[in-house]
Protein backbone atom coordinates (compact mmCIF):
# COMPACT_ATOMS: atom_id res chain seq x y z
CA UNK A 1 -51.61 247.83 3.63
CA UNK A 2 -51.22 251.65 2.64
CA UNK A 3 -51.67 252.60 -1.24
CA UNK A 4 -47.64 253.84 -2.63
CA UNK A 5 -47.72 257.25 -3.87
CA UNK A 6 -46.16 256.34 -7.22
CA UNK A 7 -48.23 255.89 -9.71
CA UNK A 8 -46.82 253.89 -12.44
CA UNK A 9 -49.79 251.28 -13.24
CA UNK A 10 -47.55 248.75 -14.08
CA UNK A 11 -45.96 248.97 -10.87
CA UNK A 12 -47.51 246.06 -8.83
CA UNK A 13 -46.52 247.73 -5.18
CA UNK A 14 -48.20 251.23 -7.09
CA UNK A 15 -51.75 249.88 -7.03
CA UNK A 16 -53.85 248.64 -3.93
CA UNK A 17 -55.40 245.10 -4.53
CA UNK A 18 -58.83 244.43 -4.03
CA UNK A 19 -58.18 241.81 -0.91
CA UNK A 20 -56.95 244.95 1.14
CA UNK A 21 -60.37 247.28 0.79
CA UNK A 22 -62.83 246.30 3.58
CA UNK A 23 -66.43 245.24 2.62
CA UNK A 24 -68.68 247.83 2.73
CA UNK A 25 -70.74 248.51 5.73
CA UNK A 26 -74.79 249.01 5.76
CA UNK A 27 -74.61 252.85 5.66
CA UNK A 28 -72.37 253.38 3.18
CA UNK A 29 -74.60 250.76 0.99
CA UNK A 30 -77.67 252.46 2.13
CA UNK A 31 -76.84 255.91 0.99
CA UNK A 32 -75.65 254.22 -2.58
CA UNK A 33 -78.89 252.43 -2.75
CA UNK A 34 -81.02 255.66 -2.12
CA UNK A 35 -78.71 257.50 -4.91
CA UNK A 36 -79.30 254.90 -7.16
CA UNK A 37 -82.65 254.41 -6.37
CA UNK A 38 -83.33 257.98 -7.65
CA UNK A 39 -81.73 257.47 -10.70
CA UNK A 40 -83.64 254.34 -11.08
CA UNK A 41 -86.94 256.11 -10.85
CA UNK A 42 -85.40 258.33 -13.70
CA UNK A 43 -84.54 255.27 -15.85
CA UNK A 44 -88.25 254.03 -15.04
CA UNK A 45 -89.92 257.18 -15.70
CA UNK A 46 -88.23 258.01 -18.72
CA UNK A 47 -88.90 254.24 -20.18
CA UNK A 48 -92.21 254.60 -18.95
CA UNK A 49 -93.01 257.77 -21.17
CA UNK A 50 -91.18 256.05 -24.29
CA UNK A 51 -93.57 253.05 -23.77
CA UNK A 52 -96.60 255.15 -22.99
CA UNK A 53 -95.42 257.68 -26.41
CA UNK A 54 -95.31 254.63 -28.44
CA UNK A 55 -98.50 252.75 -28.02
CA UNK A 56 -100.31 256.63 -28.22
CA UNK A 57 -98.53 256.94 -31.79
CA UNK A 58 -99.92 253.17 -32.58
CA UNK A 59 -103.30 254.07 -31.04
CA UNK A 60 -103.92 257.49 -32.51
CA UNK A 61 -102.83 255.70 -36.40
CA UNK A 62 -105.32 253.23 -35.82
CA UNK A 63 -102.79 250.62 -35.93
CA UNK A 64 -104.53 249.47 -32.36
CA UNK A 65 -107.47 248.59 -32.40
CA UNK A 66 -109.24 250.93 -30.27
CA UNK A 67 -112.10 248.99 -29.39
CA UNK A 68 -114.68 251.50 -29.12
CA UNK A 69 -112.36 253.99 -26.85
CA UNK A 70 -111.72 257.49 -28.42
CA UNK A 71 -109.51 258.75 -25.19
CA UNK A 72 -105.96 256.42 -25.64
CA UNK A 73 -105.83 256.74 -21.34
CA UNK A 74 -109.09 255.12 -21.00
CA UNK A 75 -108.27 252.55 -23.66
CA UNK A 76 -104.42 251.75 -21.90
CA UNK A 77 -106.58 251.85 -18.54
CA UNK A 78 -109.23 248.93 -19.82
CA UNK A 79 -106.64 246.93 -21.33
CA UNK A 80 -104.98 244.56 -18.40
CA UNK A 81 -102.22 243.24 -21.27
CA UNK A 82 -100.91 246.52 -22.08
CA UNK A 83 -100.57 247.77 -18.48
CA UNK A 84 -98.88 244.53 -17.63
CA UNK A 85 -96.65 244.77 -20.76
CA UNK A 86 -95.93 248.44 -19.75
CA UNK A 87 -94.80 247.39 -16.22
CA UNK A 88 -92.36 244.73 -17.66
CA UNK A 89 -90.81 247.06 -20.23
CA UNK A 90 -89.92 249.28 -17.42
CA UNK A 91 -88.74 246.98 -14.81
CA UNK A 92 -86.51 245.52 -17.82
CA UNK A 93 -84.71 248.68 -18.15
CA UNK A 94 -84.84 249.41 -14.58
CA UNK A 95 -83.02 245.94 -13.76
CA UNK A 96 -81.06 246.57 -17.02
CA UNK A 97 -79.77 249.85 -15.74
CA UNK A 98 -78.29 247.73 -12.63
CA UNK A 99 -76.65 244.82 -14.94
CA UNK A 100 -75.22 247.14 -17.24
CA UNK A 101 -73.31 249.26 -14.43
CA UNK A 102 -72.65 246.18 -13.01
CA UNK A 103 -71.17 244.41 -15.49
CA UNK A 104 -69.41 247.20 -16.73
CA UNK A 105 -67.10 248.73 -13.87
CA UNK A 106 -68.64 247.10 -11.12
CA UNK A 107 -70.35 250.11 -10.24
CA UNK A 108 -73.71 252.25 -10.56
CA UNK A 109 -73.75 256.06 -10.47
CA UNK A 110 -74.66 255.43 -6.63
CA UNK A 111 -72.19 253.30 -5.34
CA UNK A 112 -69.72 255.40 -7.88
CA UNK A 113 -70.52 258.53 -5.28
CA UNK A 114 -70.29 256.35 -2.13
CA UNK A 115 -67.06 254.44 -3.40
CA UNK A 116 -68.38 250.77 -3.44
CA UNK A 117 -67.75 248.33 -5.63
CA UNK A 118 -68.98 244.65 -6.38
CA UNK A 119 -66.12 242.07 -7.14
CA UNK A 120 -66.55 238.41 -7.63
CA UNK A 121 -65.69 236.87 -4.25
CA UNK A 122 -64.17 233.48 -6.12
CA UNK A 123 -61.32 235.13 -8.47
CA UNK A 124 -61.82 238.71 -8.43
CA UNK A 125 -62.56 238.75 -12.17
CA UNK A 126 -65.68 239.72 -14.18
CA UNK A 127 -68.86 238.99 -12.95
CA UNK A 128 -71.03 237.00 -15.55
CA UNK A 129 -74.44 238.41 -16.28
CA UNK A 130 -76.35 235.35 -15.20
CA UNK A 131 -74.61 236.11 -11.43
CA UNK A 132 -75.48 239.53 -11.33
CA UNK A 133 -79.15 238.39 -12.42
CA UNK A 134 -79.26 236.77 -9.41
CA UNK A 135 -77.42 239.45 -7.51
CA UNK A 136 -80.43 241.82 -8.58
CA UNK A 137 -82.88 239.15 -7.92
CA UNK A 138 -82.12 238.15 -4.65
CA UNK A 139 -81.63 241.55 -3.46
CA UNK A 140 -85.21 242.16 -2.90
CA UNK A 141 -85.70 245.82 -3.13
CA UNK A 142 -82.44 246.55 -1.27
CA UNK A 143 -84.03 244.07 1.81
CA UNK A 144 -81.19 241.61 1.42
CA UNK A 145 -78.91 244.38 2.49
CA UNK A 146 -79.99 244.41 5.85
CA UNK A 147 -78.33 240.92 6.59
CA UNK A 148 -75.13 243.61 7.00
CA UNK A 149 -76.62 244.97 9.91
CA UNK A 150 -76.40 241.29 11.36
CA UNK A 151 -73.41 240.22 9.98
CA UNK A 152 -70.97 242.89 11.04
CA UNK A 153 -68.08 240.50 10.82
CA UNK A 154 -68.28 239.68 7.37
CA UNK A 155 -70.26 242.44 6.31
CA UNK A 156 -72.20 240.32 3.58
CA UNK A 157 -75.49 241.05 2.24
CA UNK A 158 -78.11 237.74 0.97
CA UNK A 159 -77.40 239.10 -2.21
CA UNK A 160 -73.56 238.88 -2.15
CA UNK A 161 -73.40 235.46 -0.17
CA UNK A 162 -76.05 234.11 -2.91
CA UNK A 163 -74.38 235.32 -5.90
CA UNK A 164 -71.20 234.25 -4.13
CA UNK A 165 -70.06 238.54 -4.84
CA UNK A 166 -68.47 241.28 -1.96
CA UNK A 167 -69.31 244.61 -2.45
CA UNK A 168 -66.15 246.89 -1.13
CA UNK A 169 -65.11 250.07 -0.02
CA UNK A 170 -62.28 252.05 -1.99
CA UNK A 171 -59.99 254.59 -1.70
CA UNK A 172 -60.75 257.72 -3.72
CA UNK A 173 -57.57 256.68 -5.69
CA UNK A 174 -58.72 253.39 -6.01
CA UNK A 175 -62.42 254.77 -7.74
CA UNK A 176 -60.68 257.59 -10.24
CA UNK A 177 -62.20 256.59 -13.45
CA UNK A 178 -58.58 256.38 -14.56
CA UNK A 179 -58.01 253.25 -12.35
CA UNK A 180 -60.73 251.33 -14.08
């Protein structure tokens, strides 16, 4: 199926459906994970900094109790709780950073770039938040991708067959911003 050139969007025939894109294959996803993963680090650091910012402001007003430690580094370095807490914080906007762009476009900045775009394999209608959870979770660092490699006739990642999601490739007309 070809897209038509008009492009009345309340022309049925005008707009490509989702069923005719093909599923992504493991390159495409690959250079979309690497893009994202970038961005990703820049979502961690920059959470990272906020945390680490904060709990120096709390430290250096004595509202932490600095337990004999004048230096705040050696303090946060002795202090297994806060390091812990600081790794959560940023993995929570880290894995928030995914759900969001998700959930809202079906699309990071990554896969944005590399055209891709995660429907709901059932009904083609919003993913909930508790599926991409699991999406995210299952994916394993981007290992679950490499099921593609094996699959190349359904070209499904653990990820998508887990969380029951397909993860296709557009048109550039199809991934304007004006088509969302």
């Amino acid at each position: 199926m070809t897209p038509s050139k008009s492009t009345s969007k309340n022309d049925p025939k005008a707009q490509k459906t989702e069923k005719s894109y093909q599923r992504a294959g493991f390159f495409r996803r690959l250079a979309a994970m690497v893009y994202d993963g970038l961005v990703a680090a820049a979502v961690g650091m920059l959470s990272g900094l906020t945390f680490q910012v904060l709990v120096l402001i709390l430290f250096q007003t004595q509202v932490l109790e600095n337990r004999g430690f004048e230096n705040y580094m050696d303090y946060f370095q002795s202090n297994d709780l806060l390091k812990l807490t600081a790794n959560v914080w940023v993995g929570l906007w880290i894995g928030g950073f995914f759900l969001w762009f998700w959930k809202n476009g079906g699309q990071t900045l990554g896969m944005r770039a590399w055209r891709l775009k995660i429907y709901n394999l059932k009904d083609q209608k919003n993913i909930s938040y508790a599926r991409l959870l699991l999406r995210l979770i299952t994916a394993f660092l981007g290992l679950g991708t490499l099921l593609v490699l094996l699959d190349v006739k359904n070209k499904q990642s653990l990820q998508d067959r887990i969380a029951q999601t397909e993860v296709l490739h557009l048109s550039k007309e199809a991934n304007d911003h004006k088509s969302w």
